[in-house]
Protein backbone atom coordinates (compact mmCIF):
# COMPACT_ATOMS: atom_id res chain seq x y z
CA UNK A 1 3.58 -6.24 7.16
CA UNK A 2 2.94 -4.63 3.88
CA UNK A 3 2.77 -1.48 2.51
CA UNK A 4 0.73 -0.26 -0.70
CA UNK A 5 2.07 2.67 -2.45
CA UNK A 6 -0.03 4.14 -5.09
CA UNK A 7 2.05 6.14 -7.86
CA UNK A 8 1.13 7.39 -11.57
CA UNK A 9 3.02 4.44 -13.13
CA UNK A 10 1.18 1.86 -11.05
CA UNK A 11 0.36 0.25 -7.63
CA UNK A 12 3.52 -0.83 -5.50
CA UNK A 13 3.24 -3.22 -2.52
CA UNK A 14 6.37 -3.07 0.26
CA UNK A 15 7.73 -5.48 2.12
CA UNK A 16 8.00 -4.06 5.61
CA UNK A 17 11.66 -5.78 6.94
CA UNK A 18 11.56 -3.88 10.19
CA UNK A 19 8.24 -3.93 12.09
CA UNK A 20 9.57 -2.40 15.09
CA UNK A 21 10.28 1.06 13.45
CA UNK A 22 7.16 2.05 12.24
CA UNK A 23 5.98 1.93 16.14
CA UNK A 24 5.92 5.59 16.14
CA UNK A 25 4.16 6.95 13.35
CA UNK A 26 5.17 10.63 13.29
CA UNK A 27 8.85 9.68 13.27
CA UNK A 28 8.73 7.46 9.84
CA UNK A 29 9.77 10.00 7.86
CA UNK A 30 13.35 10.01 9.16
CA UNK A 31 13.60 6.13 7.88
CA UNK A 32 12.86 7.68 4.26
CA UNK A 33 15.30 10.50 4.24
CA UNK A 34 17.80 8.52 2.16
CA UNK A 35 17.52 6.34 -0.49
CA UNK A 36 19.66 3.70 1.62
CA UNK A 37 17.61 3.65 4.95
CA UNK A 38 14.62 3.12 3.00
CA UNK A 39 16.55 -0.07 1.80
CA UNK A 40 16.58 -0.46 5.49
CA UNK A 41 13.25 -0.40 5.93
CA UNK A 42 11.22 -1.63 2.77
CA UNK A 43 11.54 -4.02 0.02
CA UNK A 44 9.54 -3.71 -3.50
CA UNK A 45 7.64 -7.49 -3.13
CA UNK A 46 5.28 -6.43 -6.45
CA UNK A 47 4.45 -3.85 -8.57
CA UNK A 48 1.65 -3.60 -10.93
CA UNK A 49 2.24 -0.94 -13.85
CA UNK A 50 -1.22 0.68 -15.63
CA UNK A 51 -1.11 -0.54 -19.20
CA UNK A 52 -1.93 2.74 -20.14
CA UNK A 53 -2.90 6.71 -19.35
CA UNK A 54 -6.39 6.06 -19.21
CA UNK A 55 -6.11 3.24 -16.71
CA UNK A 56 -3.92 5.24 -14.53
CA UNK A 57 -6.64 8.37 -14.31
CA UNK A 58 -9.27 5.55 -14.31
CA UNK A 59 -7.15 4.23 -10.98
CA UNK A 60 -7.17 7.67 -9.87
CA UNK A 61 -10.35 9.07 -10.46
CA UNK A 62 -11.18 6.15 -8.02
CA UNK A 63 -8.63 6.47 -5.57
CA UNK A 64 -9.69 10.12 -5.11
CA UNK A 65 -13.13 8.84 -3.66
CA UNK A 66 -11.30 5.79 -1.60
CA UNK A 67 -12.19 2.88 -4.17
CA UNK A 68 -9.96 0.37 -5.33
CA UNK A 69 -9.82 -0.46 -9.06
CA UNK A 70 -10.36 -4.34 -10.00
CA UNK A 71 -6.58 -4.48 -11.01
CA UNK A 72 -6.08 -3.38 -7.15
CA UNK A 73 -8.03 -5.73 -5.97
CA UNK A 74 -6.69 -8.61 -7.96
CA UNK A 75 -3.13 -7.60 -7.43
CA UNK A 76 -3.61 -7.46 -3.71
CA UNK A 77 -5.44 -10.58 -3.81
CA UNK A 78 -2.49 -12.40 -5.46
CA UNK A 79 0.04 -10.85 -3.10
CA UNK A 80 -1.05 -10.62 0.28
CA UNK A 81 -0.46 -13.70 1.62
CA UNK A 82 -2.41 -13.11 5.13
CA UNK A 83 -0.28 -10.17 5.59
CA UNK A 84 -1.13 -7.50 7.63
CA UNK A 85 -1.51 -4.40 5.31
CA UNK A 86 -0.77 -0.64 5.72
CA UNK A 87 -2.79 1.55 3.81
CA UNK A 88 -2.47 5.57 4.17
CA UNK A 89 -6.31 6.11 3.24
CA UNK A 90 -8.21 4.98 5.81
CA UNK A 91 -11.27 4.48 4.16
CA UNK A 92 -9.37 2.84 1.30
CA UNK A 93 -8.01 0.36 3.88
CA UNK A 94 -11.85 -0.26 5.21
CA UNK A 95 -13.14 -1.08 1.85
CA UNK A 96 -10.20 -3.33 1.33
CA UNK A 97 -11.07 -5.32 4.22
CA UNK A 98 -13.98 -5.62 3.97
CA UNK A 99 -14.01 -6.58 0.42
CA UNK A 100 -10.90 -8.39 -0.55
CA UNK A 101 -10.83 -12.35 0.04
CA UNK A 102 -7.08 -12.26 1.28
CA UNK A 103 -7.00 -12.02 4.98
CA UNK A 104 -5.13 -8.85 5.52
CA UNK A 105 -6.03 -6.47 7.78
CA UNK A 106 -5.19 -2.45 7.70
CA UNK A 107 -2.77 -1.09 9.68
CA UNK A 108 -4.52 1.54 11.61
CA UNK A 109 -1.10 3.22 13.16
CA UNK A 110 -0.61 3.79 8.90
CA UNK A 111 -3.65 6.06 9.10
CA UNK A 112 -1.66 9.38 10.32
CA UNK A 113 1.19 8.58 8.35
C-alpha cells in the first residue's frame, strides 16, 4: 500500500511497511506520534518537489477542488506499480481512479483518516 502526502514543497508518496496497523483508522495517529514509529510505519518511495511558487499554488488551487495536477498524475503514474493507494480526499482518490492508467485503487478506510 501507498500513501500520497501532499505538502507545499511537493507531492510525497509512502511506502506503507505495515499493512496490518492502519486496520483501525481512528487509532493511526498514535503510529505518528514520534518521528521513529513513523519509521515504523512508512517509508518515503518518491517525492516530487514543485519547481517553483507558482506551481505549488497552481497544485493547490487544484487540490482545493479535488483535482490532480498533470505532474500528479504523471508522478503517480510512474510510481504506482499496481499498488493499492491511500488517498485522504476522497474525491481526489475517485478521480484518480478513474483517470490514472496505473492500476491502483483508493483506500477507502484512508477516507476518515
Amino acid at each position: 500500500m501507498l500513501l500520497l502526502f501532499e505538502t507545499a514543497a511537493g507531492f510525497a508518496l509512502f511506502k506503507v511497511l505495515d499493512e496490518g496497523k492502519f486496520s483501525k483508522v481512528e487509532d493511526m495517529w498514535q503510529h505518528f506520534a514520534s518521528p521513529e514509529s513513523a519509521r515504523e510505519m512508512v517509508k518515503l518511495k518518491a517525492f516530487n518537489k514543485f519547481d517553483n511558487t507558482a506551481d505549488a499554488l497552481a497544485a493547490a488551487t487544484l487540490l482545493i477542488d479535488s483535482k490532480p495536477t498533470k505532474d500528479l498524475r504523471k508522478f503517480l503514474r510512474t510510481h504506482c506499480d499496481g499498488d493499492v493507494l491511500a488517498v485522504a480526499d476522497s474525491k481526489l482518490g475517485n478521480i484518480i481512479k478513474e483517470k490514472l492508467i496505473c492500476s491502483s485503487n483508493l483506500d477507502y478506510n484512508l477516507r476518515k483518516w
